[in-house]
Structures are given as C-alpha cells and as structure tokens.
PDB file of N, CA and C in Angstrom:
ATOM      1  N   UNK A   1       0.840  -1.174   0.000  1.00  0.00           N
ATOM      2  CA  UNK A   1       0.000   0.000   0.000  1.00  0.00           C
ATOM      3  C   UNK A   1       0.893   1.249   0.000  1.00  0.00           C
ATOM      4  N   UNK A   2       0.731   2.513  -0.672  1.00  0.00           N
ATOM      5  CA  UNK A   2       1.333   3.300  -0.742  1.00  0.00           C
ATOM      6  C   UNK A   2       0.581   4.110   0.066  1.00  0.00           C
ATOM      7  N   UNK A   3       1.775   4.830   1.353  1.00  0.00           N
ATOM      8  CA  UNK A   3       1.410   5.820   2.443  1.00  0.00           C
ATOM      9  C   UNK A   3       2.110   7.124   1.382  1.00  0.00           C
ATOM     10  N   UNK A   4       1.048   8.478   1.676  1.00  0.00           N
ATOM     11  CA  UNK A   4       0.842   9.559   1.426  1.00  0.00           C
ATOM     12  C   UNK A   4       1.108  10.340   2.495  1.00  0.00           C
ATOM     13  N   UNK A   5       2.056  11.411   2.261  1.00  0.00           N
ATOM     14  CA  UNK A   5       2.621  12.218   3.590  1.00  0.00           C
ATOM     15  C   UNK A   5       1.358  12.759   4.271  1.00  0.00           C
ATOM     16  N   UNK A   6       0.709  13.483   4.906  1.00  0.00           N
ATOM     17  CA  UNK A   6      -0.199  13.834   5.156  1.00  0.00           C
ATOM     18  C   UNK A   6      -0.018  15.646   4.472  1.00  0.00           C
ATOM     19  N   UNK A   7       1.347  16.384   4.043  1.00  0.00           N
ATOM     20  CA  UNK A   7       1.194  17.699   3.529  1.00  0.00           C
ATOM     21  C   UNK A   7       1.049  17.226   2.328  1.00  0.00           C
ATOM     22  N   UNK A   8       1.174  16.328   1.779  1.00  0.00           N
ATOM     23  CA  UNK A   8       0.801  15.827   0.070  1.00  0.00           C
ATOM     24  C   UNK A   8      -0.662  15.832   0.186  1.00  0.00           C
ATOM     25  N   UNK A   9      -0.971  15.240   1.252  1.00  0.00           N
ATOM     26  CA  UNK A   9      -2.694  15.002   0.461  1.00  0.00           C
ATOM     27  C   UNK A   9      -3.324  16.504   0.717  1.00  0.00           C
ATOM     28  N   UNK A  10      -3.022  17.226   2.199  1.00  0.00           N
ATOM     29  CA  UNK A  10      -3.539  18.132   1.517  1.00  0.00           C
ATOM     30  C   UNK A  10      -3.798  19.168   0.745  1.00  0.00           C
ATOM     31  N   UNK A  11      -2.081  19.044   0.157  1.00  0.00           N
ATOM     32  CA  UNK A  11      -2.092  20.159  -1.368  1.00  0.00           C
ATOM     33  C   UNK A  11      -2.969  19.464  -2.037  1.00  0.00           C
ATOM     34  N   UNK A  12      -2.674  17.960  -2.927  1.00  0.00           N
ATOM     35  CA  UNK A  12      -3.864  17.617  -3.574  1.00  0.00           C
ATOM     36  C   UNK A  12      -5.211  17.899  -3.454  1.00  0.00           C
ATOM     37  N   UNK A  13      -6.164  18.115  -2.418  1.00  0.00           N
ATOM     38  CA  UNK A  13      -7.536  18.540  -2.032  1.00  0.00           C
ATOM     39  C   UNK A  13      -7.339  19.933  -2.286  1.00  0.00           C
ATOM     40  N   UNK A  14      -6.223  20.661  -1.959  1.00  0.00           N
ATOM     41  CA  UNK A  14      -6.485  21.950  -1.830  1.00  0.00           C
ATOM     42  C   UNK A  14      -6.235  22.767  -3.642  1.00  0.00           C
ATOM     43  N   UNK A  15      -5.485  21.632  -4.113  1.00  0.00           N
ATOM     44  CA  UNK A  15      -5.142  21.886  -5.891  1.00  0.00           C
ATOM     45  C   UNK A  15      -7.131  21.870  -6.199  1.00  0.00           C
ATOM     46  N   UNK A  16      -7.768  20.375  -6.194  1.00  0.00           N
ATOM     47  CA  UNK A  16      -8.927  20.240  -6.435  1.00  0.00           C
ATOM     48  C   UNK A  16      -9.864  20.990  -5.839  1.00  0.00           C
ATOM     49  N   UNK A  17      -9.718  21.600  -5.053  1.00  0.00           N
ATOM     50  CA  UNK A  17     -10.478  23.097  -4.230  1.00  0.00           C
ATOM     51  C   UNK A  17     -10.582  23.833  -5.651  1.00  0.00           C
ATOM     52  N   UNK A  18      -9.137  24.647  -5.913  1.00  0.00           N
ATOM     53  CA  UNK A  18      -9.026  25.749  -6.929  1.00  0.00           C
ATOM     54  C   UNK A  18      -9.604  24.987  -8.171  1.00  0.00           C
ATOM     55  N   UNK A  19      -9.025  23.919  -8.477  1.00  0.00           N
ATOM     56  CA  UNK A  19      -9.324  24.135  -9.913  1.00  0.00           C
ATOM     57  C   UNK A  19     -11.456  24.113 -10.254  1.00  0.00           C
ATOM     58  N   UNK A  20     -11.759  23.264  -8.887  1.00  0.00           N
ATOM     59  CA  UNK A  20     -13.191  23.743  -9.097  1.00  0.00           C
ATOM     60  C   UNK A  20     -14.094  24.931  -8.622  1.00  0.00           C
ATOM     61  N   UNK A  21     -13.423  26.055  -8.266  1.00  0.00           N
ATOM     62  CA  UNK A  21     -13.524  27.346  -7.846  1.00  0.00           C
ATOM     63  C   UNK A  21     -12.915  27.765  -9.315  1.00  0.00           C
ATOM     64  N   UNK A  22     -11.977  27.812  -9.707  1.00  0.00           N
ATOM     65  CA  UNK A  22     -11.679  28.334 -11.464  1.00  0.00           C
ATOM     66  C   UNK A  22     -12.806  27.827 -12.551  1.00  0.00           C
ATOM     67  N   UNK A  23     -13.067  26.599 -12.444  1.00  0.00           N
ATOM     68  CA  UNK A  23     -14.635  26.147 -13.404  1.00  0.00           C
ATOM     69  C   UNK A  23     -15.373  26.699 -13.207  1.00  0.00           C
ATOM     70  N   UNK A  24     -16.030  26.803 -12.364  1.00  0.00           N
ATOM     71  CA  UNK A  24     -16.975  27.701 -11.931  1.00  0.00           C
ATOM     72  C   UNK A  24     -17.304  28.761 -11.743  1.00  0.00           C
ATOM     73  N   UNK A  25     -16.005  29.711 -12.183  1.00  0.00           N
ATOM     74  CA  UNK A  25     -16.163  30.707 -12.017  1.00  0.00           C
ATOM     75  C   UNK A  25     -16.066  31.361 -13.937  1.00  0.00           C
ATOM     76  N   UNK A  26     -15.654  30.121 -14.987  1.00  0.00           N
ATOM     77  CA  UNK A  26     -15.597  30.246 -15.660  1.00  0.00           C
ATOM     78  C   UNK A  26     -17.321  29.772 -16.255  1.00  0.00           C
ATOM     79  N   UNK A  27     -17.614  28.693 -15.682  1.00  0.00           N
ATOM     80  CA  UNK A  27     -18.898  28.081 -16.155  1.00  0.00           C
ATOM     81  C   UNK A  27     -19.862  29.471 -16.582  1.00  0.00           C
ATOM     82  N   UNK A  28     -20.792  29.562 -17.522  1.00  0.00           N
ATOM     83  CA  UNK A  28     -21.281  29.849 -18.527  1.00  0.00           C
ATOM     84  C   UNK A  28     -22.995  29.880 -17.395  1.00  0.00           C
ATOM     85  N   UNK A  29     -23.502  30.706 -16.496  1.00  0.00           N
ATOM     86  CA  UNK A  29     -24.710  30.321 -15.350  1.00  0.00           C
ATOM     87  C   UNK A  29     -25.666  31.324 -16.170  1.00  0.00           C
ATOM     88  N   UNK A  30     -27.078  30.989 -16.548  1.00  0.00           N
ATOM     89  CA  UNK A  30     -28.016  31.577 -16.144  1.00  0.00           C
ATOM     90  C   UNK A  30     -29.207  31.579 -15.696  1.00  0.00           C
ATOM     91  N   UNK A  31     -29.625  33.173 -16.004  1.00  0.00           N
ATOM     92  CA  UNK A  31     -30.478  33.641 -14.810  1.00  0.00           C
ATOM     93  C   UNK A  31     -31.816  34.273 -15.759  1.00  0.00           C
ATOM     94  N   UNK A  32     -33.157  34.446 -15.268  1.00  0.00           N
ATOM     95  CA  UNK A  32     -34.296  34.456 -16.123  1.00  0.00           C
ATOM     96  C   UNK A  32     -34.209  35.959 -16.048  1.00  0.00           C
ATOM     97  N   UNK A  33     -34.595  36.498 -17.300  1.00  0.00           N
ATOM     98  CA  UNK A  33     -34.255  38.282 -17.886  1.00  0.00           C
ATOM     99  C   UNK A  33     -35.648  38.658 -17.256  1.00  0.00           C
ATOM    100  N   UNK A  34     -35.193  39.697 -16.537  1.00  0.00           N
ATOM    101  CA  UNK A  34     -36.415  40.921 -15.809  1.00  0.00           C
ATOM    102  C   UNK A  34     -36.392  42.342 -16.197  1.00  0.00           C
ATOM    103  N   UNK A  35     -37.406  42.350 -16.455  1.00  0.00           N
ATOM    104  CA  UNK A  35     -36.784  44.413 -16.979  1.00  0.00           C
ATOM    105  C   UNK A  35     -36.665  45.158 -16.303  1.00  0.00           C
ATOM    106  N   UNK A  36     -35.790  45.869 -16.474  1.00  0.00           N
ATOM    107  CA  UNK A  36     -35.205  46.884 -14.739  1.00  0.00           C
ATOM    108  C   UNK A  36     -35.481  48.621 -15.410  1.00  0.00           C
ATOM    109  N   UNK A  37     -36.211  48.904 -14.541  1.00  0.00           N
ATOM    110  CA  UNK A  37     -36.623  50.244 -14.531  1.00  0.00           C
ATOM    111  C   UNK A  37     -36.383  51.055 -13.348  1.00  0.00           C
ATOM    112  N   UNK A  38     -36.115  52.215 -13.842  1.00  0.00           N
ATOM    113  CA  UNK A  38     -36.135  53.311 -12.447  1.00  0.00           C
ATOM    114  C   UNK A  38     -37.203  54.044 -12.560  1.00  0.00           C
ATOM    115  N   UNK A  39     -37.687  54.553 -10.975  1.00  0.00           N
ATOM    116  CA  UNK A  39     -39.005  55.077 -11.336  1.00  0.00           C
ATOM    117  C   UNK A  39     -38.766  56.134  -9.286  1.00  0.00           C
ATOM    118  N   UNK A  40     -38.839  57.124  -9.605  1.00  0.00           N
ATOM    119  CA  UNK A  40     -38.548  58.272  -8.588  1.00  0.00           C
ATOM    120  C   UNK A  40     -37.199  58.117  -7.942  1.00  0.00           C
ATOM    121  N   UNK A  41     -36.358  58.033  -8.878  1.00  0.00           N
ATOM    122  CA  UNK A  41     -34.886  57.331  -8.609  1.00  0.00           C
ATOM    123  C   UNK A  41     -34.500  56.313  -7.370  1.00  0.00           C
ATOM    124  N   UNK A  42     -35.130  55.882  -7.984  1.00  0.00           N
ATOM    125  CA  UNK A  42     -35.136  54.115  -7.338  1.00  0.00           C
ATOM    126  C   UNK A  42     -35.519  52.969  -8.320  1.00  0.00           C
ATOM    127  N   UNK A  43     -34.424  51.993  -8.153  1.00  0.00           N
ATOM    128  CA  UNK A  43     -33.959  50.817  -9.420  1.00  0.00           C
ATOM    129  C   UNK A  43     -35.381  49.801  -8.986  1.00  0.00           C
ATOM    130  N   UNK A  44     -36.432  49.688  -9.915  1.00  0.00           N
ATOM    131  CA  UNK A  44     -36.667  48.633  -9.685  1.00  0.00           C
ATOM    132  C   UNK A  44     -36.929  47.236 -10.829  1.00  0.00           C
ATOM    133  N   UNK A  45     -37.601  46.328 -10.867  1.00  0.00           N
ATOM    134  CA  UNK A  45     -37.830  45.035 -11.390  1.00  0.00           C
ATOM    135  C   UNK A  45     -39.265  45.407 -11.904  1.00  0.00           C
ATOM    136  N   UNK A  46     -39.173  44.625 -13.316  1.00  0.00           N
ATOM    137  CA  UNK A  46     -40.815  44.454 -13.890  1.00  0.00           C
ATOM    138  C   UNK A  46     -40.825  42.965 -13.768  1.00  0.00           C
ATOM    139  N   UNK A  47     -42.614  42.964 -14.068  1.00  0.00           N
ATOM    140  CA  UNK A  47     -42.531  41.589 -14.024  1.00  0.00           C
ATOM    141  C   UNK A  47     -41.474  40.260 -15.287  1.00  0.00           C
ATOM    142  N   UNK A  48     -41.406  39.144 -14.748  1.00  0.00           N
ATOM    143  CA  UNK A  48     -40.062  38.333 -15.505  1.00  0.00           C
ATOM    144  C   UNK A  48     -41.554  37.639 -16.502  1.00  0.00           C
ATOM    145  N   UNK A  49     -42.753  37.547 -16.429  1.00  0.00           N
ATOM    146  CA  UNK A  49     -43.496  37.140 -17.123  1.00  0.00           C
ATOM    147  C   UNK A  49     -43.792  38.290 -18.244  1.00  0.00           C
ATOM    148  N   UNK A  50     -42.790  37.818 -19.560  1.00  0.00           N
ATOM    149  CA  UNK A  50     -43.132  38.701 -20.594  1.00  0.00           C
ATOM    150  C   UNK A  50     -44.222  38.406 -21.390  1.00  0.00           C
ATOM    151  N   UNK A  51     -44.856  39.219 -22.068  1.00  0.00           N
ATOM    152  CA  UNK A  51     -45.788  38.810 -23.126  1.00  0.00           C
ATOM    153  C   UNK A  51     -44.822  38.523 -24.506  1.00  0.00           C
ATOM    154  N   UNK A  52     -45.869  37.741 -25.656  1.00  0.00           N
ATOM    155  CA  UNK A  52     -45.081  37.701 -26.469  1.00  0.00           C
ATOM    156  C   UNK A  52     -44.334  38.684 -27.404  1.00  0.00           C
ATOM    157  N   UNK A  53     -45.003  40.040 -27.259  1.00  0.00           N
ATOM    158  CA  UNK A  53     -44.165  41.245 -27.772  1.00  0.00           C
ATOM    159  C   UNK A  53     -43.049  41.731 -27.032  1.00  0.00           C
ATOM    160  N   UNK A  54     -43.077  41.782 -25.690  1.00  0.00           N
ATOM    161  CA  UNK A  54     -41.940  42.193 -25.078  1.00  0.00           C
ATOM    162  C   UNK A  54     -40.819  40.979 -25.520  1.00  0.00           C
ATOM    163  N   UNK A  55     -41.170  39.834 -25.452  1.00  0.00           N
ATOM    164  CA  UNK A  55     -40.402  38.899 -25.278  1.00  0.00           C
ATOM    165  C   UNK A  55     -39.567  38.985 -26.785  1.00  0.00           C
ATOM    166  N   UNK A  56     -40.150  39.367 -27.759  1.00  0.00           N
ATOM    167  CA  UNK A  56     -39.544  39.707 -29.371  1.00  0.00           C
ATOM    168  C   UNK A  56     -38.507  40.785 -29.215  1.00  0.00           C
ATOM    169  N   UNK A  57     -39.315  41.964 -28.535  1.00  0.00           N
ATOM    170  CA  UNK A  57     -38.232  43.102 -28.184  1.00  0.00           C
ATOM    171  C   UNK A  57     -37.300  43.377 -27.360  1.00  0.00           C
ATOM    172  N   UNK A  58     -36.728  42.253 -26.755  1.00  0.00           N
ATOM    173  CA  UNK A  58     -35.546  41.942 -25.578  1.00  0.00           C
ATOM    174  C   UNK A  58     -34.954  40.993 -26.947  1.00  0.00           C
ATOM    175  N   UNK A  59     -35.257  40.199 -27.267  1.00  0.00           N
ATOM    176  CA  UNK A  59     -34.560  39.431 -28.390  1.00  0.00           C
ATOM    177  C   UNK A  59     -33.868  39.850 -29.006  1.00  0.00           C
ATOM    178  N   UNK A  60     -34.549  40.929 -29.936  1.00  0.00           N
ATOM    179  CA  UNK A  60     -33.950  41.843 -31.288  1.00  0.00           C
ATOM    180  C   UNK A  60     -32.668  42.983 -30.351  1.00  0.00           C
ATOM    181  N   UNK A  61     -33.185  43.093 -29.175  1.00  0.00           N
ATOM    182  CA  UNK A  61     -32.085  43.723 -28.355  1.00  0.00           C
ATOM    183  C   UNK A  61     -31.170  43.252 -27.982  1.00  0.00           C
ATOM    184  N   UNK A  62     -30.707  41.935 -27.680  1.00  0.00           N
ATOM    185  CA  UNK A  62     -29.777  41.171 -26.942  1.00  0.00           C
ATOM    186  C   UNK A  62     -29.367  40.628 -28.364  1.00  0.00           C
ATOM    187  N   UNK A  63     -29.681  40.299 -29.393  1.00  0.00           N
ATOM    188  CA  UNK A  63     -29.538  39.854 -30.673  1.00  0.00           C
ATOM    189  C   UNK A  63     -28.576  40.963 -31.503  1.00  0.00           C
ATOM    190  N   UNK A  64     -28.841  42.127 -31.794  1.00  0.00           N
ATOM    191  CA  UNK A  64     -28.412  43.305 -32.028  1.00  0.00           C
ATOM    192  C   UNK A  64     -26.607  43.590 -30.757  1.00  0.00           C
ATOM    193  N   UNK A  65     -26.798  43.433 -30.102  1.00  0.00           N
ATOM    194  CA  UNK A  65     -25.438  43.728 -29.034  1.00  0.00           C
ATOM    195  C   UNK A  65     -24.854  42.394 -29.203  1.00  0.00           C
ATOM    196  N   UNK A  66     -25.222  41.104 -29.232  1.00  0.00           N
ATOM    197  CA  UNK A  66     -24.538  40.492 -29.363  1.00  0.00           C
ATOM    198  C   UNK A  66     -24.180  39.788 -28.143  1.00  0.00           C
ATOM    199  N   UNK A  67     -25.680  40.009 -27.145  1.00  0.00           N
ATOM    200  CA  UNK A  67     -25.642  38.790 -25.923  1.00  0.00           C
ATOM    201  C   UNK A  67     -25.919  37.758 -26.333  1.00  0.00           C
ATOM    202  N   UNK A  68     -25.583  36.536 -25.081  1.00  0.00           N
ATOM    203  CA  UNK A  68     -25.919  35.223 -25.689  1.00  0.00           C
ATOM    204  C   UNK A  68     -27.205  35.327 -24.808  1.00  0.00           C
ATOM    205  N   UNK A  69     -28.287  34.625 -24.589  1.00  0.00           N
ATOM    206  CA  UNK A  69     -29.392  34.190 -24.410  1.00  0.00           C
ATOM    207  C   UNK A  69     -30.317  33.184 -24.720  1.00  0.00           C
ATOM    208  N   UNK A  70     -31.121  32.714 -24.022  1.00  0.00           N
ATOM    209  CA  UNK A  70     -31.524  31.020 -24.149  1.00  0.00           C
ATOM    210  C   UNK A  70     -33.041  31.543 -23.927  1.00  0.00           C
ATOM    211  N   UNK A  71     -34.002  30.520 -24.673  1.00  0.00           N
ATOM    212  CA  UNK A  71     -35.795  30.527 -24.509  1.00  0.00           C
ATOM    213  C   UNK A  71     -35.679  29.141 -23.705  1.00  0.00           C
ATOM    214  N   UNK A  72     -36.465  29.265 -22.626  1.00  0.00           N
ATOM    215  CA  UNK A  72     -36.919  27.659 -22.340  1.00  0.00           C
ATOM    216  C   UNK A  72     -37.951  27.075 -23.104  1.00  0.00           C
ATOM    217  N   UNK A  73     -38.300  25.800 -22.586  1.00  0.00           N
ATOM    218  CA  UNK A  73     -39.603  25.823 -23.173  1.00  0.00           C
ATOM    219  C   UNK A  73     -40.881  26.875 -22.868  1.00  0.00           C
ATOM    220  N   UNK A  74     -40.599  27.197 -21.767  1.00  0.00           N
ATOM    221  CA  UNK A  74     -41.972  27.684 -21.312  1.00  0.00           C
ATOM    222  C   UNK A  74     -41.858  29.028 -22.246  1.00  0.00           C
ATOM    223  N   UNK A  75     -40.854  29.884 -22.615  1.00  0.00           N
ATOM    224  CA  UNK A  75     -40.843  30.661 -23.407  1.00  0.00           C
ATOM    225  C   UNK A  75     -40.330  32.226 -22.648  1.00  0.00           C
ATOM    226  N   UNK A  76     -39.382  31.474 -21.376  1.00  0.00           N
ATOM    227  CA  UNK A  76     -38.388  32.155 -20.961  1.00  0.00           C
ATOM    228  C   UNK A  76     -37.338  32.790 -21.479  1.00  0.00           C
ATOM    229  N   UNK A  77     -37.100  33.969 -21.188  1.00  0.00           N
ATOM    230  CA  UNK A  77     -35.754  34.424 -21.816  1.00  0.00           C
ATOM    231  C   UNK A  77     -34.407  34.517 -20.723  1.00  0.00           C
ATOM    232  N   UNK A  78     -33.377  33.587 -20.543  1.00  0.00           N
ATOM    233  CA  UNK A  78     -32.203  33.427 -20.153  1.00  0.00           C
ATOM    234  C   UNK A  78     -31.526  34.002 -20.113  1.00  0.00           C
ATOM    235  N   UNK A  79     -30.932  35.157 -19.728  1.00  0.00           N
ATOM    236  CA  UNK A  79     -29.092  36.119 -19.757  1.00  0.00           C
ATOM    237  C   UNK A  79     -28.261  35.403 -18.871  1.00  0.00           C
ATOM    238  N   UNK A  80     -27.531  35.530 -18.904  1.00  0.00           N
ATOM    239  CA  UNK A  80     -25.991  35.582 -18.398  1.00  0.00           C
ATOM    240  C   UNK A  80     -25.626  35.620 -17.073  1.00  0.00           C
ATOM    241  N   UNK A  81     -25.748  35.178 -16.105  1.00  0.00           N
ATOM    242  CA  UNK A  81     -25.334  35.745 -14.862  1.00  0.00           C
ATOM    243  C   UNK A  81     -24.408  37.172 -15.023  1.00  0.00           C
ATOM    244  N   UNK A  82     -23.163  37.142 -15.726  1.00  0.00           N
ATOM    245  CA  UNK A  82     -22.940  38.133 -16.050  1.00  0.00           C
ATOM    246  C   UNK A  82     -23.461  39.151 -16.134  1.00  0.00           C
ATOM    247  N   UNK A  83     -24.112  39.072 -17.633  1.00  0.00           N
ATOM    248  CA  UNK A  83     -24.819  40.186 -17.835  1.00  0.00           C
ATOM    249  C   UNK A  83     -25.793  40.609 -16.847  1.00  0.00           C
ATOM    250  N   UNK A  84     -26.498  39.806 -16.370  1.00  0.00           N
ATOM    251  CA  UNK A  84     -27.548  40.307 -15.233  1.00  0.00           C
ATOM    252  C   UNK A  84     -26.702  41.287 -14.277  1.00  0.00           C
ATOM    253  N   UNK A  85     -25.828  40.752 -13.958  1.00  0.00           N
ATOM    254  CA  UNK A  85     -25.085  41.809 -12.878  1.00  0.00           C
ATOM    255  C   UNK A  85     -25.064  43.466 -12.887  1.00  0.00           C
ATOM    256  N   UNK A  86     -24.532  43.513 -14.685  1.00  0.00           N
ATOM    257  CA  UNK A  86     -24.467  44.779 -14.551  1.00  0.00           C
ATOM    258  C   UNK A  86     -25.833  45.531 -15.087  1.00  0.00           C
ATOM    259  N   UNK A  87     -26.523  45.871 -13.869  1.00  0.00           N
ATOM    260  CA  UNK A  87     -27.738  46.394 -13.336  1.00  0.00           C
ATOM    261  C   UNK A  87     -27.631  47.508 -14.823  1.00  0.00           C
ATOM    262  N   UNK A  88     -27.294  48.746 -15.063  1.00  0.00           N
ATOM    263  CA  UNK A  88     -27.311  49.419 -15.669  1.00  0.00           C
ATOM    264  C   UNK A  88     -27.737  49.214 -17.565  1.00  0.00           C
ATOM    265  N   UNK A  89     -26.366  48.628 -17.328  1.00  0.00           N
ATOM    266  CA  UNK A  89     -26.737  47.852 -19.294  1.00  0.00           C
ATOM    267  C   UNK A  89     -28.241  47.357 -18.953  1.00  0.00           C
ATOM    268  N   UNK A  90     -28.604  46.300 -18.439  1.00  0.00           N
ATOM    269  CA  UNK A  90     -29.592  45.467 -18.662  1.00  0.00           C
ATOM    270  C   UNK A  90     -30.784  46.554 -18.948  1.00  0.00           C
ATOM    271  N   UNK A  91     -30.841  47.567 -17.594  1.00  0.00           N
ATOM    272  CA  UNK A  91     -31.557  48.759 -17.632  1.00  0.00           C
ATOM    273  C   UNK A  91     -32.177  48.937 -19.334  1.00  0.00           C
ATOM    274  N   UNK A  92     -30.534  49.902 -19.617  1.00  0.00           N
ATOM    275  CA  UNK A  92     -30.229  50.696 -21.244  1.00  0.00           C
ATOM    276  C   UNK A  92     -30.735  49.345 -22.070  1.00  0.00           C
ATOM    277  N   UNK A  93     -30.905  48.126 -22.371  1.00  0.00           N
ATOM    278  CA  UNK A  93     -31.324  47.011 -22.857  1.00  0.00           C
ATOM    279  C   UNK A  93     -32.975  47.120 -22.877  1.00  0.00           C
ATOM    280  N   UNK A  94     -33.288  47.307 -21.163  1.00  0.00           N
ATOM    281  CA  UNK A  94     -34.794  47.324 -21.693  1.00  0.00           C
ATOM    282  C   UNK A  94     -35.545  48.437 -21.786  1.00  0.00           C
ATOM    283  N   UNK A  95     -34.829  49.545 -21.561  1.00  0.00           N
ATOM    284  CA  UNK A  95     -35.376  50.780 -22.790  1.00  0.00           C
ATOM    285  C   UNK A  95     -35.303  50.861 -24.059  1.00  0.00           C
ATOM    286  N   UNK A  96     -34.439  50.298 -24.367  1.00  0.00           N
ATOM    287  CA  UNK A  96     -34.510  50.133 -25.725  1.00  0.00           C
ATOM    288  C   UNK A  96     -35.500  49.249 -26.137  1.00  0.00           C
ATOM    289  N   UNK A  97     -35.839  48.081 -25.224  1.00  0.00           N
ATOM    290  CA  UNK A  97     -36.955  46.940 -26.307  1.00  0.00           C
ATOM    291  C   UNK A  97     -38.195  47.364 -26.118  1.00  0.00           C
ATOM    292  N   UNK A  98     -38.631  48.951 -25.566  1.00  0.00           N
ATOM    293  CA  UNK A  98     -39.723  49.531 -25.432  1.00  0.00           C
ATOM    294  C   UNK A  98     -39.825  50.438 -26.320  1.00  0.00           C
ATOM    295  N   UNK A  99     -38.684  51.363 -26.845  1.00  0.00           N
ATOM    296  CA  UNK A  99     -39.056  52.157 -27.564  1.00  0.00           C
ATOM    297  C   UNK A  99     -38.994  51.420 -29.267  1.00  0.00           C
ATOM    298  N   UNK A 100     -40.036  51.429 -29.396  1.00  0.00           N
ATOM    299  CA  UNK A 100     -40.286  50.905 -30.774  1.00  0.00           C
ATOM    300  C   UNK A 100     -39.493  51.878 -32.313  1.00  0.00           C
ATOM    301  N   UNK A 101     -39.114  53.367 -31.905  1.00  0.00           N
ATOM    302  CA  UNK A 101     -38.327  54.109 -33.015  1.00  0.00           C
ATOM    303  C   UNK A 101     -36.770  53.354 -32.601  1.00  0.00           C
ATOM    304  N   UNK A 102     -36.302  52.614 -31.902  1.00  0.00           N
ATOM    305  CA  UNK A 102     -35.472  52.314 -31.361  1.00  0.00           C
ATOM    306  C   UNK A 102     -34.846  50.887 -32.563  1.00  0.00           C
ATOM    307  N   UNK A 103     -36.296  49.927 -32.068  1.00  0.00           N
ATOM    308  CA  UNK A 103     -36.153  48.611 -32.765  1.00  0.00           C
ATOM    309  C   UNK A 103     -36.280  48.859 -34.284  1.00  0.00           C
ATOM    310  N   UNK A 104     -37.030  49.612 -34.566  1.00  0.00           N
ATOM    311  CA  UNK A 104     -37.385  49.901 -36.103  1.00  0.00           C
ATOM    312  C   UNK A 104     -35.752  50.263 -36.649  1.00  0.00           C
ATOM    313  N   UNK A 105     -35.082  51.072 -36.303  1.00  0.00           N
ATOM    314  CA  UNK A 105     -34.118  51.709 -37.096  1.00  0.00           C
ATOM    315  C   UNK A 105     -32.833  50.622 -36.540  1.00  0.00           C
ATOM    316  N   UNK A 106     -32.877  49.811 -35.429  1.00  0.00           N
ATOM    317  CA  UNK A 106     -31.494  49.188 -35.111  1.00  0.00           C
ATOM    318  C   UNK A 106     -32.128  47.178 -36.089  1.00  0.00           C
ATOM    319  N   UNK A 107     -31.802  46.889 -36.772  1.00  0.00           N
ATOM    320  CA  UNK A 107     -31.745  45.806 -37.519  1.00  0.00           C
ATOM    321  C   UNK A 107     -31.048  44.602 -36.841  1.00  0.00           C
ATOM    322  N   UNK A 108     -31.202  43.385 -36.297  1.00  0.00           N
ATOM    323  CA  UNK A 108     -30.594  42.588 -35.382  1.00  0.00           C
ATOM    324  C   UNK A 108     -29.400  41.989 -36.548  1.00  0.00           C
TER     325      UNK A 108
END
C-alpha cells in the first residue's frame, strides 16, 4: 500500500479546491431576464413574465449587441449571470426593447 505524507494530500484537495472554484467561475450560469426600470430614482424590477411582444423586443435587443441568451420551453428568456449583474446595461437594454423608433431603425 502506498502511504501519502499527510502535507501531500492536503495540497492535492487543496489543488482540487481551486481548480473547481476556477470552473466555476468560468462556467457559462443563467439567470431568467427581468426588466429593470427606475421610477422616482429608485432601481426597480418588472414583471419576468413577458408577453409575447416584449419577449420579441428583448430578443432583437440582446440579438443586435450580441448577448448570448436562451428561450426555455416555457418561453423564458435566459441572460448571463454576467450580464444580469451589470444592473445598468440590462436597464439601457430594456429601454430600448420599449421604444419601438429604437427597434425599427437598429436591424438585429
């Protein structure tokens, strides 16, 4: 039987610590798209249940910039953990899939 020093094994656990803290931090996570509005300067959330027009005009928006994004079946729209984060873009994202002179003139 081969004995293992006891500071060997626990670099090994502690190597397999990082490298699955580095996957994961690389892994690809998402999160269901909500439209973020401000309203008496304060950030808030619309509902995540889009209709099927909103749900076209977050598309042609995230399509156009060049996010990645996923439909479930149910007919969810998916971003990025990433992208969700930064509160602001997502914002500038869903003003844009409201103003319709917006979608008309930007071509996905």
């Amino acid at each position: 039987m081969i004995k293992i020093d006891k500071k060997v094994s626990i670099l090994i656990v502690f190597c397999f610590l990082i490298l699955g803290f580095f996957y994961s931090c690389n892994e690809v996570t998402w999160v269901e798209y909500q439209p973020h509005y401000i309203e008496r300067d304060k950030r808030t959330f619309g509902d995540a249940a889009l209709s099927p027009e909103e749900r076209k005009n977050i598309i042609h928006v995230l399509k156009y910039y060049g996010e990645e994004y996923k439909i479930t079946q149910a007919g969810k729209v998916l971003i990025t953990r990433k992208l969700n984060s930064d509160w602001e873009l997502v914002w500038n994202y869903t003003i844009k899939s409201n103003d319709q002179n917006w979608l008309d003139s930007h071509l996905p």
